[in-house]
N, C-alpha and C. Protein backbone atom coordinates (compact mmCIF):
# COMPACT_ATOMS: atom_id res chain seq x y z
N UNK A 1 125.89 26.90 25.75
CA UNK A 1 126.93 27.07 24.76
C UNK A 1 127.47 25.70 24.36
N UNK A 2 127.60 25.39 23.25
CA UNK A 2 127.90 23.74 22.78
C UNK A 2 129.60 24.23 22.46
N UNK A 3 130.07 23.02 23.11
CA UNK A 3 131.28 22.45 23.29
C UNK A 3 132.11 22.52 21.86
N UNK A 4 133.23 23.07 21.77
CA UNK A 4 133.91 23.29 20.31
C UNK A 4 134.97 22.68 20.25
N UNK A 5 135.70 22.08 18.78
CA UNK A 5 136.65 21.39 18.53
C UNK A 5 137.82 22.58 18.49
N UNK A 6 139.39 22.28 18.85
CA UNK A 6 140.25 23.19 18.70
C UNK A 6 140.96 22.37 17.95
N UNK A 7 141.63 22.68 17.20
CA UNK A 7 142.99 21.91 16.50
C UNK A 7 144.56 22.48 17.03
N UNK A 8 145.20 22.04 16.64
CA UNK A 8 146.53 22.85 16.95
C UNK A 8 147.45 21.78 16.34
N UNK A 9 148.48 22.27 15.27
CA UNK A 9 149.40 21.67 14.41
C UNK A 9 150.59 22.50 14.34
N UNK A 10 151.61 21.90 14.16
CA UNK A 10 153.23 22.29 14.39
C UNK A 10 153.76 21.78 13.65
N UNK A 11 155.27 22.39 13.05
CA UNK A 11 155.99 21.94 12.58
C UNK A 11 157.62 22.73 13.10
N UNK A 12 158.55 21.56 12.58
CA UNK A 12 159.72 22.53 13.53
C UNK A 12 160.23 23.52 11.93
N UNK A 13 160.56 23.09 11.09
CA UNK A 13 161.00 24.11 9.81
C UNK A 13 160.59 25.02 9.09
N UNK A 14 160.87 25.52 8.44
CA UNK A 14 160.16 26.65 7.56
C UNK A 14 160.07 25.33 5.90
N UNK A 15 160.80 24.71 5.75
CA UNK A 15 160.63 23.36 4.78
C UNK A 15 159.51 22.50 5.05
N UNK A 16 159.05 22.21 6.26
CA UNK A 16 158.26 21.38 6.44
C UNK A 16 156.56 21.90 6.41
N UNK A 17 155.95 20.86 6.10
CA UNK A 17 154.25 21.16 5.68
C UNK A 17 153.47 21.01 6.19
N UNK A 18 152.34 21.14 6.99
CA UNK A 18 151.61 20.90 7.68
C UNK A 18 150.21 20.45 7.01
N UNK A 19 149.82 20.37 5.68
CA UNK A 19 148.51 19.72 5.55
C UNK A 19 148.44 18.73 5.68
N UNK A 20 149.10 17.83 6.28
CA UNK A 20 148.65 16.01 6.99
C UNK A 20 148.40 16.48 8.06
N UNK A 21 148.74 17.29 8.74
CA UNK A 21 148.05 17.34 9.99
C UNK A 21 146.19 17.97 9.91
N UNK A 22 146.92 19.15 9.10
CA UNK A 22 145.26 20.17 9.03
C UNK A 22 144.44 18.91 8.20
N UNK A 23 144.82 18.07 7.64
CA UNK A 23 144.15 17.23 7.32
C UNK A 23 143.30 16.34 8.08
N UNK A 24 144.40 15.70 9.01
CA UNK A 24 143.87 15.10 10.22
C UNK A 24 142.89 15.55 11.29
N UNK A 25 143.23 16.93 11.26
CA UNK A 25 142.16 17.39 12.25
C UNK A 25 141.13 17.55 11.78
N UNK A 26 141.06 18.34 10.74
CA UNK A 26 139.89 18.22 9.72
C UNK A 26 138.99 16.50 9.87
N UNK A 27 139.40 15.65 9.73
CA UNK A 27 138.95 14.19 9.76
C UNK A 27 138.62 13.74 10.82
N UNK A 28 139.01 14.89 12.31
CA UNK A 28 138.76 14.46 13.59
C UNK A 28 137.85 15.72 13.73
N UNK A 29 137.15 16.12 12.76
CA UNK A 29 135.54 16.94 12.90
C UNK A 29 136.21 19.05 13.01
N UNK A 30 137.54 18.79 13.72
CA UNK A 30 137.94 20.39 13.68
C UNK A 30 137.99 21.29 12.32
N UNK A 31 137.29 22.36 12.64
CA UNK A 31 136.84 23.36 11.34
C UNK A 31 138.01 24.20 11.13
N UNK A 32 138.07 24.11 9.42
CA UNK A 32 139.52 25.21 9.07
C UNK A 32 139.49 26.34 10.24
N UNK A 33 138.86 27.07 10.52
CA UNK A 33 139.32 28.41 11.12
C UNK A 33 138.94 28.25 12.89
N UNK A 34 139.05 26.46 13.16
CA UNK A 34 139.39 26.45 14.39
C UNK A 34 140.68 25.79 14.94
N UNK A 35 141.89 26.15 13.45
CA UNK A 35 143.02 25.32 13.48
C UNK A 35 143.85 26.47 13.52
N UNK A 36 144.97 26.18 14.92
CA UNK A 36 145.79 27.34 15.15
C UNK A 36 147.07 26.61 14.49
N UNK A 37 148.04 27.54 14.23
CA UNK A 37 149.65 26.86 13.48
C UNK A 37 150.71 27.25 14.05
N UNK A 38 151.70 26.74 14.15
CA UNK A 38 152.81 27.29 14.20
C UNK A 38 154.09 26.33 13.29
N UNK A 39 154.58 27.35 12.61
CA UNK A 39 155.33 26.89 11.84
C UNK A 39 156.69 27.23 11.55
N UNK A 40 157.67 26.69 11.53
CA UNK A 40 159.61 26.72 11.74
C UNK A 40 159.30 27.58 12.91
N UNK A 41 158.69 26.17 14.22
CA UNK A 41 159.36 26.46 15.85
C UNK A 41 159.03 25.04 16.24
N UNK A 42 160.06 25.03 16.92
CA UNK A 42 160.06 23.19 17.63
C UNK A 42 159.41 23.40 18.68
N UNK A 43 159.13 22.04 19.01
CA UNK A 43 158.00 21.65 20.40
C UNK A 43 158.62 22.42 21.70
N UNK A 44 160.15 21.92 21.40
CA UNK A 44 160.72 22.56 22.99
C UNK A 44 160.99 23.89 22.98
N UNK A 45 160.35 24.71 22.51
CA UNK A 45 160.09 26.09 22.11
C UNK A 45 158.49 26.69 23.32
N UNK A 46 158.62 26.61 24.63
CA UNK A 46 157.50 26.88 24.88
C UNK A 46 156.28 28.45 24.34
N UNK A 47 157.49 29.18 23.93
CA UNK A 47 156.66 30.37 23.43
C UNK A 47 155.97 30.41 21.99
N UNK A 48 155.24 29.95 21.82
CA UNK A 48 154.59 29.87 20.27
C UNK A 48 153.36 30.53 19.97
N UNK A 49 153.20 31.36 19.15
CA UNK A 49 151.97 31.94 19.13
C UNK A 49 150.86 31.18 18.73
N UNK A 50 151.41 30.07 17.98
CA UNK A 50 149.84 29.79 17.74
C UNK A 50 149.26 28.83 18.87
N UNK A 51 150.20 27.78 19.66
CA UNK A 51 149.39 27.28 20.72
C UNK A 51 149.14 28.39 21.89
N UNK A 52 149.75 29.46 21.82
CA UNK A 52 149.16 30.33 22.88
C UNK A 52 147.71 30.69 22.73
N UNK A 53 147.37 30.85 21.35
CA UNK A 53 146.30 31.00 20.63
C UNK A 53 144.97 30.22 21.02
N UNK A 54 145.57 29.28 20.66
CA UNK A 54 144.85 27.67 20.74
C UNK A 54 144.36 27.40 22.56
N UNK A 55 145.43 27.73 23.39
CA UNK A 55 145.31 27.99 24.36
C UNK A 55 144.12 29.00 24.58
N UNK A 56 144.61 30.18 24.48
CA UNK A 56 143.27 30.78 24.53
C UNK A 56 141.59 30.59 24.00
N UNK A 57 141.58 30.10 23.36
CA UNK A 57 140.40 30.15 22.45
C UNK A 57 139.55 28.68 23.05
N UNK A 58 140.20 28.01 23.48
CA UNK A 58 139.40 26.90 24.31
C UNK A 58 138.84 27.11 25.62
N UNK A 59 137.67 26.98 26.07
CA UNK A 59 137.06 26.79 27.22
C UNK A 59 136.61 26.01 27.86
N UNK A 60 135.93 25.91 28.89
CA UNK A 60 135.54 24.86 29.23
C UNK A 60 134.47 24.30 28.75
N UNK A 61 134.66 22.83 28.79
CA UNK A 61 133.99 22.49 27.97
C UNK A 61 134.36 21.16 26.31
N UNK A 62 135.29 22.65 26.04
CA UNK A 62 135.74 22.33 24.91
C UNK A 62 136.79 21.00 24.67
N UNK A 63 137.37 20.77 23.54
CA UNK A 63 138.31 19.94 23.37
C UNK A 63 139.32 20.44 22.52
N UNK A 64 140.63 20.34 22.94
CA UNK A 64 141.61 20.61 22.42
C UNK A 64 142.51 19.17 21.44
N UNK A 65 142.76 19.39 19.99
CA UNK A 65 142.78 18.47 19.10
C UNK A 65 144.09 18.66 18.68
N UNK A 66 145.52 17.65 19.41
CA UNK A 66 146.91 17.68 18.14
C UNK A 66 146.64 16.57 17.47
N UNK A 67 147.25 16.21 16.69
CA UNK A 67 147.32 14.41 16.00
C UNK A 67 148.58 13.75 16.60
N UNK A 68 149.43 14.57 17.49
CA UNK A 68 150.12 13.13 17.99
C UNK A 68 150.36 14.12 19.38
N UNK A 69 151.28 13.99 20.41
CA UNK A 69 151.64 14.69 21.73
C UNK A 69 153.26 15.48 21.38
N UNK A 70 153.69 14.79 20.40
CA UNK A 70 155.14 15.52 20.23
C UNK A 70 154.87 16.61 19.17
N UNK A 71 153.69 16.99 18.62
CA UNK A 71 153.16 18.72 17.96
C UNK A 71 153.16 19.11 19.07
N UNK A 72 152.22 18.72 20.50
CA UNK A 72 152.07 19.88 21.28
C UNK A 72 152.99 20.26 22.41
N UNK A 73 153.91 19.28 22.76
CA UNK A 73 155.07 19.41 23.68
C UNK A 73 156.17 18.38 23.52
N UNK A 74 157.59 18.56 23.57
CA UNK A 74 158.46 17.56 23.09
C UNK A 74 159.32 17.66 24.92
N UNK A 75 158.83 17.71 25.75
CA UNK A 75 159.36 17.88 26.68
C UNK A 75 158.40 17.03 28.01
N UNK A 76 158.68 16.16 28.98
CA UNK A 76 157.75 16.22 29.84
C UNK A 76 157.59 17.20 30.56
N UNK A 77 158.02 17.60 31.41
CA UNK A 77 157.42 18.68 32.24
C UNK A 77 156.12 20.14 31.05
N UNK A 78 156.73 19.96 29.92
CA UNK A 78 155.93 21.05 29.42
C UNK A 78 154.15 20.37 29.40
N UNK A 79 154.69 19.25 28.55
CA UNK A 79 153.55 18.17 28.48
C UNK A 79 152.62 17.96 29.76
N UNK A 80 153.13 17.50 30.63
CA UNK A 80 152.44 17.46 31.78
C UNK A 80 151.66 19.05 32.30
N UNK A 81 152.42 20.03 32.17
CA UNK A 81 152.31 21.37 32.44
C UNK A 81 150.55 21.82 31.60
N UNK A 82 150.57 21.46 30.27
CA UNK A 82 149.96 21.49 29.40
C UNK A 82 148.73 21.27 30.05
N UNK A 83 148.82 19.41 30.02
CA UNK A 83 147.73 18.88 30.20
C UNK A 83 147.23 18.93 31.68
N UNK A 84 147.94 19.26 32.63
CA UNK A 84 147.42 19.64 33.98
C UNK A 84 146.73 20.89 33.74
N UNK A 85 147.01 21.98 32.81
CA UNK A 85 146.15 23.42 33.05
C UNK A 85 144.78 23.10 32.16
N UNK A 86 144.88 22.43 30.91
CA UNK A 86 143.53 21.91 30.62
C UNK A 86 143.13 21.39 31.53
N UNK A 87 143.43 19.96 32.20
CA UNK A 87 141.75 19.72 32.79
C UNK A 87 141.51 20.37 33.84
N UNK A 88 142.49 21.31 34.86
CA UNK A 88 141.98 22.26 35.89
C UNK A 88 140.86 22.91 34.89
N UNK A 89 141.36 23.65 33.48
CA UNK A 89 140.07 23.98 33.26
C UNK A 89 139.03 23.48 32.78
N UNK A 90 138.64 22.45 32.51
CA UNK A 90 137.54 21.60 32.10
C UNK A 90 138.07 21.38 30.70
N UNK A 91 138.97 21.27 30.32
CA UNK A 91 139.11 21.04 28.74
C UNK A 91 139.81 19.78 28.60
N UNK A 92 139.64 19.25 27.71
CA UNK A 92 139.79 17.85 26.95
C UNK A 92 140.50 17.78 25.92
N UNK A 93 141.69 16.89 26.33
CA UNK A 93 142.71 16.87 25.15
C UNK A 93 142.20 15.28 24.62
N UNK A 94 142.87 15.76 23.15
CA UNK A 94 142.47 14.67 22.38
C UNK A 94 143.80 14.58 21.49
N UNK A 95 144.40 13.31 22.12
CA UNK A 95 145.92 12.89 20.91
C UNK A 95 145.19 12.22 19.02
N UNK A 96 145.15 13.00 18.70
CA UNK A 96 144.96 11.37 17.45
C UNK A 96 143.63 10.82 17.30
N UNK A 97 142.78 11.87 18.02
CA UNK A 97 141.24 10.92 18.64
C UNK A 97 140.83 10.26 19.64
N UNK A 98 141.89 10.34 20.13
CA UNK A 98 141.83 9.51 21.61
C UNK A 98 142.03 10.54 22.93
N UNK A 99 141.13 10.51 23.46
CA UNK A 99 141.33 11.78 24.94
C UNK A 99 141.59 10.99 25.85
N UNK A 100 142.45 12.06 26.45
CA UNK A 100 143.48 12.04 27.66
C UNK A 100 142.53 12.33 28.92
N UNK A 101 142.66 11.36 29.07
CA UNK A 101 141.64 12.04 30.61
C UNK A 101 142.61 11.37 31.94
N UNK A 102 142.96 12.72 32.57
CA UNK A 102 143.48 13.51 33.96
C UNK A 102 143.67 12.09 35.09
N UNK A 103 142.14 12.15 35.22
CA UNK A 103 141.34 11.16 36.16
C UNK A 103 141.83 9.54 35.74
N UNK A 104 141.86 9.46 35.36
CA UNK A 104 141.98 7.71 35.05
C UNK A 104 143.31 7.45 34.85
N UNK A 105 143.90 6.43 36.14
CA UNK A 105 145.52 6.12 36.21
C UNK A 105 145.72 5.30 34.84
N UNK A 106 144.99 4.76 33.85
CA UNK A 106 146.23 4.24 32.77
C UNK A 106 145.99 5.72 31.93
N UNK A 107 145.28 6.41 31.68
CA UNK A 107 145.33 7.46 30.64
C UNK A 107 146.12 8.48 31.20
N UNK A 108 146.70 8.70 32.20
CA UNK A 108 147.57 9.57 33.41
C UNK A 108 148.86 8.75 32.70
N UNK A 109 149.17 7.72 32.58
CA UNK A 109 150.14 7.11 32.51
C UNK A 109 150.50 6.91 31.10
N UNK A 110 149.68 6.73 30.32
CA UNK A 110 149.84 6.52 29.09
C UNK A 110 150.03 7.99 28.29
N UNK A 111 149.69 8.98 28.73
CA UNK A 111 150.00 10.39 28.68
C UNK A 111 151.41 10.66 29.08
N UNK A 112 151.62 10.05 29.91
CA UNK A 112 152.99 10.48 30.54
C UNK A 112 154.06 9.59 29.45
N UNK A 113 153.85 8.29 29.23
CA UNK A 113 154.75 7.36 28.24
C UNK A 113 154.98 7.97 27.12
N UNK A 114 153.81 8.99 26.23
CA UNK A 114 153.98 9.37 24.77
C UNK A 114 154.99 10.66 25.34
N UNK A 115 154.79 11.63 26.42
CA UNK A 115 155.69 12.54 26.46
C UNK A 115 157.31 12.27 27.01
N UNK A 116 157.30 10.95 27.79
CA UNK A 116 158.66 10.34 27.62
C UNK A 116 159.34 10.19 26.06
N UNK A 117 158.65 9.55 25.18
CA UNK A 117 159.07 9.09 24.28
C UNK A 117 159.10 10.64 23.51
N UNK A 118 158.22 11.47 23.33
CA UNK A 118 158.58 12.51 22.31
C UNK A 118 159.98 13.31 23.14
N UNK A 119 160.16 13.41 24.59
CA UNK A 119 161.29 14.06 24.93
C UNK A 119 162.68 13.20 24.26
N UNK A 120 162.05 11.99 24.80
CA UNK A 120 163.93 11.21 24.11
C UNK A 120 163.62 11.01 22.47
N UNK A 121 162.88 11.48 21.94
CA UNK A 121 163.33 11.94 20.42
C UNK A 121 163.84 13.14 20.14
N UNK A 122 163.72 13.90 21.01
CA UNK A 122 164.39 15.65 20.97
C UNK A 122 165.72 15.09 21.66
N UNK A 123 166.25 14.41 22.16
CA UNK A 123 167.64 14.08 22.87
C UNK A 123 168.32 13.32 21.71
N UNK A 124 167.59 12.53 21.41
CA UNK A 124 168.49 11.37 20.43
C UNK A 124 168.92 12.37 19.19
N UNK A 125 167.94 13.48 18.65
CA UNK A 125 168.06 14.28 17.51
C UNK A 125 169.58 15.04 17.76
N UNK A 126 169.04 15.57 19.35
CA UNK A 126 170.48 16.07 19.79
C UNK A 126 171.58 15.64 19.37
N UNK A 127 171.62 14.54 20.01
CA UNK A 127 172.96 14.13 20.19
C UNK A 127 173.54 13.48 18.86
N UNK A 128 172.45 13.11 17.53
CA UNK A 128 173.01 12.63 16.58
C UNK A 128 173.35 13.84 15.87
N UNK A 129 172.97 15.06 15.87
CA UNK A 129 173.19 16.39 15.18
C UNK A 129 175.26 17.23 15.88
N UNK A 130 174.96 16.68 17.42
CA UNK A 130 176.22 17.09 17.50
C UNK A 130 177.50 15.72 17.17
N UNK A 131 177.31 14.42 17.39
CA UNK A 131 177.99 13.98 16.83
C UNK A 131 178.17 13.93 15.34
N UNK A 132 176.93 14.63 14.32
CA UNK A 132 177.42 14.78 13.01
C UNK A 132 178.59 16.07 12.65
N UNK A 133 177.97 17.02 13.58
CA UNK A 133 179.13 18.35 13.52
C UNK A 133 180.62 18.02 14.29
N UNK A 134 180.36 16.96 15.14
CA UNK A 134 182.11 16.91 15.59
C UNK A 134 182.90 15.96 14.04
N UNK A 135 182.04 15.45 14.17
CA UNK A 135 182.78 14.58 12.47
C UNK A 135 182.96 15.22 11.48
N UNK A 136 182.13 16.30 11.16
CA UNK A 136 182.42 17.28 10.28
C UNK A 136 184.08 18.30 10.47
N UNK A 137 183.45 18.76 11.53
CA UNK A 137 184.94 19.51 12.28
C UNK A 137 185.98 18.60 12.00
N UNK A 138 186.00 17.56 12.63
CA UNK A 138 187.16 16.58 12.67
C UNK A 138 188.12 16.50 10.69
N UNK A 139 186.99 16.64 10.11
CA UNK A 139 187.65 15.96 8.74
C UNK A 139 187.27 17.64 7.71
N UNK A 140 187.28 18.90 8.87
CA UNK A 140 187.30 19.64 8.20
C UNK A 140 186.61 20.36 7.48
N UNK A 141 185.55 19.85 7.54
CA UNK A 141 184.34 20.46 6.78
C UNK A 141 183.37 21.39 7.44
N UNK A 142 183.67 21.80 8.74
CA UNK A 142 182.69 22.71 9.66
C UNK A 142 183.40 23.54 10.11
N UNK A 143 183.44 24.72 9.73
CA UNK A 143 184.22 25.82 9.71
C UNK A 143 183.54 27.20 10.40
N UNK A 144 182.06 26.91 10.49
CA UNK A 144 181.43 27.91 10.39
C UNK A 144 181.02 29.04 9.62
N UNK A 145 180.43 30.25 9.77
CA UNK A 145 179.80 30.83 8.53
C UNK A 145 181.28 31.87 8.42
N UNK A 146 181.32 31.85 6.98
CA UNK A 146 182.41 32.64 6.29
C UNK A 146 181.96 34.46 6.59
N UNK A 147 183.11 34.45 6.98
CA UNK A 147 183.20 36.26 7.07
C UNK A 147 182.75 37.22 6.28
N UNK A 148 181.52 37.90 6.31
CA UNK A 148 180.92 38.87 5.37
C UNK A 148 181.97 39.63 4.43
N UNK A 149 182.95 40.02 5.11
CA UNK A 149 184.44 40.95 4.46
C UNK A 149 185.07 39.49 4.07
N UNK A 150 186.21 40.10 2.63
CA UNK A 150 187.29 39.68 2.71
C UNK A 150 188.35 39.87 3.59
N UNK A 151 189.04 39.05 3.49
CA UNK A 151 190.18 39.61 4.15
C UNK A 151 191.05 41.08 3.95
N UNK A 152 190.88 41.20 2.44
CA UNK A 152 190.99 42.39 1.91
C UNK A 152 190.41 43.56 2.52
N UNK A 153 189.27 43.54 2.28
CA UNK A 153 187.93 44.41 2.92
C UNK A 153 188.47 44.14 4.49
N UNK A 154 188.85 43.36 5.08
CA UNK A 154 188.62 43.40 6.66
C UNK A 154 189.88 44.81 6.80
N UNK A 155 191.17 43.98 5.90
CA UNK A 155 191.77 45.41 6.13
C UNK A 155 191.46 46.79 6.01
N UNK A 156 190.96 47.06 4.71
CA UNK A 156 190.37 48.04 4.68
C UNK A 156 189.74 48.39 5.77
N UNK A 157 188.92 48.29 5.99
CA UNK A 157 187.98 48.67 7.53
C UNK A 157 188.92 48.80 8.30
N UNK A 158 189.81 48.19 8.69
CA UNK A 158 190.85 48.75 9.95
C UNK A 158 191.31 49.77 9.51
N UNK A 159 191.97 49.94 8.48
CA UNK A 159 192.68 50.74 8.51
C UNK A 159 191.89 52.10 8.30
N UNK A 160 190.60 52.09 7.73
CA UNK A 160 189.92 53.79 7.18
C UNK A 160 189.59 53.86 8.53
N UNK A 161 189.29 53.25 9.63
CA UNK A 161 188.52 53.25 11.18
C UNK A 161 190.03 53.82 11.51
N UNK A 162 191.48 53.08 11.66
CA UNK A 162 192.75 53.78 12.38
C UNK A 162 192.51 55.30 11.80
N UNK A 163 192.21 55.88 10.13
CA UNK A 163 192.06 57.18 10.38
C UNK A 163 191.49 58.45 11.14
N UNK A 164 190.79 58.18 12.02
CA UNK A 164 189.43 58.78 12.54
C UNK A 164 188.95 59.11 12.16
N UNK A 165 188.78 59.24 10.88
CA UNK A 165 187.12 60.03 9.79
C UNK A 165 186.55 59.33 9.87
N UNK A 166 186.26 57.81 10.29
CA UNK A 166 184.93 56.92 9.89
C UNK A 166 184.42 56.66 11.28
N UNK A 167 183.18 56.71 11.16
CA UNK A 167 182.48 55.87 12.52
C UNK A 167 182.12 54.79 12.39
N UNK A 168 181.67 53.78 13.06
CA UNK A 168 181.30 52.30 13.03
C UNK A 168 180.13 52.98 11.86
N UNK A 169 179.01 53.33 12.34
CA UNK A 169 177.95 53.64 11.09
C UNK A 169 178.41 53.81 9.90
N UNK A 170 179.28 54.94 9.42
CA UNK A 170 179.37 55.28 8.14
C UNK A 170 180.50 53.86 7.59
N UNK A 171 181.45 53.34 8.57
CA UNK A 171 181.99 52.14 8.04
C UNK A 171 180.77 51.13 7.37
N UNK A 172 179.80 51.17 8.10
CA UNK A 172 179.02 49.69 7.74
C UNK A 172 178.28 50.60 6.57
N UNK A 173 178.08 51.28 6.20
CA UNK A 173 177.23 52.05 4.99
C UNK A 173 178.47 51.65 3.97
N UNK A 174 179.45 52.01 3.84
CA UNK A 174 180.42 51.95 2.88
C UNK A 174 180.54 50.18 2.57
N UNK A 175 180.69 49.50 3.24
CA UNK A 175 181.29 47.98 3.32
C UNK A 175 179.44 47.00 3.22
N UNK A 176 178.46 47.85 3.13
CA UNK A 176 176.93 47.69 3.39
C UNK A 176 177.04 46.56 4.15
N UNK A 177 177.44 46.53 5.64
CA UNK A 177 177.05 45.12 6.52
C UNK A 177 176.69 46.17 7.76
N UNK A 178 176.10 45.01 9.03
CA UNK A 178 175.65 45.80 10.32
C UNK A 178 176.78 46.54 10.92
N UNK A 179 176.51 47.29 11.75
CA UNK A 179 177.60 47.72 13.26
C UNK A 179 178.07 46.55 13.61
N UNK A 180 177.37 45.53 14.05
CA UNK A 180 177.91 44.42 14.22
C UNK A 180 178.97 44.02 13.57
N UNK A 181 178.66 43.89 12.24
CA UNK A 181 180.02 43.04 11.39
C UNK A 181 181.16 43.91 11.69
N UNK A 182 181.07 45.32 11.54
CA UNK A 182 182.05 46.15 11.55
C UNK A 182 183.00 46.23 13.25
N UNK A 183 182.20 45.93 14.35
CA UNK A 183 182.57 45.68 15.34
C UNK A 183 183.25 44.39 15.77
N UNK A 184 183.00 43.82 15.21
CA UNK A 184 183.70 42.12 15.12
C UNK A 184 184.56 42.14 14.17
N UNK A 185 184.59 42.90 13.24
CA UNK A 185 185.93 43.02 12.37
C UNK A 185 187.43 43.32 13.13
N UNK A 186 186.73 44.57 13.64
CA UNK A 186 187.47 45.24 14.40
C UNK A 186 188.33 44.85 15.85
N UNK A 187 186.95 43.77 16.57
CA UNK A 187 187.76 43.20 17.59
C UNK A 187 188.65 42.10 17.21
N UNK A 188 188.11 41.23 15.83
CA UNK A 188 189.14 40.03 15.73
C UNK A 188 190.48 40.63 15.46
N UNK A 189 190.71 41.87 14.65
CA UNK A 189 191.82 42.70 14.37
C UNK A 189 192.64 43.28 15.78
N UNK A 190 191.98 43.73 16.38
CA UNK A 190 192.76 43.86 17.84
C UNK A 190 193.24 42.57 18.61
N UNK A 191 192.55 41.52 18.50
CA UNK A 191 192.52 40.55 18.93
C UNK A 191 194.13 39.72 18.45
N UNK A 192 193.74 39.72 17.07
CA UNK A 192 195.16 39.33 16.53
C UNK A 192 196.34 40.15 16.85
N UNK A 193 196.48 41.35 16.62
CA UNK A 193 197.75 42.26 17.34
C UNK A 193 198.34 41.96 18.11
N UNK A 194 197.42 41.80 19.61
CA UNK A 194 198.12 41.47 20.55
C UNK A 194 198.51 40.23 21.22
C-alpha cells in the first residue's frame, strides 16, 4: 500500500479563508479530497471534526500535512499530545514541508519551540482582547448584548405571567423569543423587587 499525503487546514472565524492554506498543501503534493477543514474553531478547541477526520484517515505509513503547527494545535500539551500519537503510529508530520521527526533531539525540540510560541500567541491574544474590553467598560462602551424585550415588553410579560393564564411557552409565542428570554425576564424582575 503506498504511503498517502493528508492535509489538514484551520481557521478560527467564520470571516476567515482558508485557500492559502488548501493552496499550500496542494503545493506540498496533498490532493483536494485529501484535505480535511475546519472552519470558525480555534486551535485550543481540541474537539474538531475535521482534524478528527484527518486523524483518522492517516495510517501508518502515511504523512500528515498543516502549513504551520499553530493550524494544528495552539496549545503545548495538545501539540505534543498530537505528535506523540502520530509517531507511536508510524505517521509523519510535516509543518510547512519540513517533518517532525520524534527521534531526533533538535526536531523533538524544535517541535516543542513552534508549540511554545503558537501557545503564547493564544495568551498574548488573550490578554490584549480582555484589556480591550476593560477599556471599553471603563469609558462605557461595553454594556453587553441589549435585552430582546423592551422595557415596555419586559413589563408586559410580568405582568400577563402575574395573571396566571400564560405559561412560560405561550409567553415566548406571544413576545416570539425562547423560554429562556422569558425566564430571565422574569428572574431579573423578581430580582429587582426584592
Amino acid at each position: 500500500m503506498n504511503a498517502q499525503l493528508i492535509g489538514y487546514a484551520r481557521c478560527s472565524t467564520d470571516e476567515q479563508d482558508l485557500t492559502a492554506q488548501r493552496d499550500r498543501l496542494a503545493e506540498l503534493g496533498v490532493a483536494a479530497d485529501r484535505i480535511y477543514l475546519d472552519h470558525g474553531l480555534t486551535g485550543t478547541t481540541r474537539a474538531r471534526p475535521g482534524l478528527d477526520q484527518a486523524l483518522a484517515a492517516v495510517r501508518e505509513g502515511d504523512t500528515l500535512i498543516v502549513t504551520k503547527l499553530d493550524r494544528l494545535a495552539r496549545s503545548v500539551p495538545d501539540a505534543r499530545a498530537i505528535g506523540d500519537s502520530l509517531a507511536e503510529r508510524g505517521i509523519k508530520l510535516s509543518l510547512g514541508g519540513q517533518v517532525y521527526d520524534p527521534t531526533d533531539p533538535m526536531g523533538k525540540m524544535f517541535y516543542s519551540i513552534l508549540a511554545i510560541f503558537a501557545e503564547f500567541e493564544v495568551d498574548l491574544l488573550r490578554a490584549r482582547t480582555k484589556e480591550g474590553m476593560a477599556v471599553a467598560r471603563a469609558k462605557g462602551k461595553l454594556r453587553g448584548r441589549a435585552p430582546k424585550l423592551s422595557a415596555k415588553q419586559q413589563r408586559e410579560l410580568v405582568r400577563m405571567y402575574g395573571t396566571g393564564e400564560y405559561t412560560v411557552a405561550d409567553l415566548a409565542d406571544v413576545f416570539t423569543v425562547s423560554r429562556a428570554t422569558v425566564y430571565r425576564t422574569l428572574h431579573r424582575r423578581n430580582a429587582a423587587q426584592q
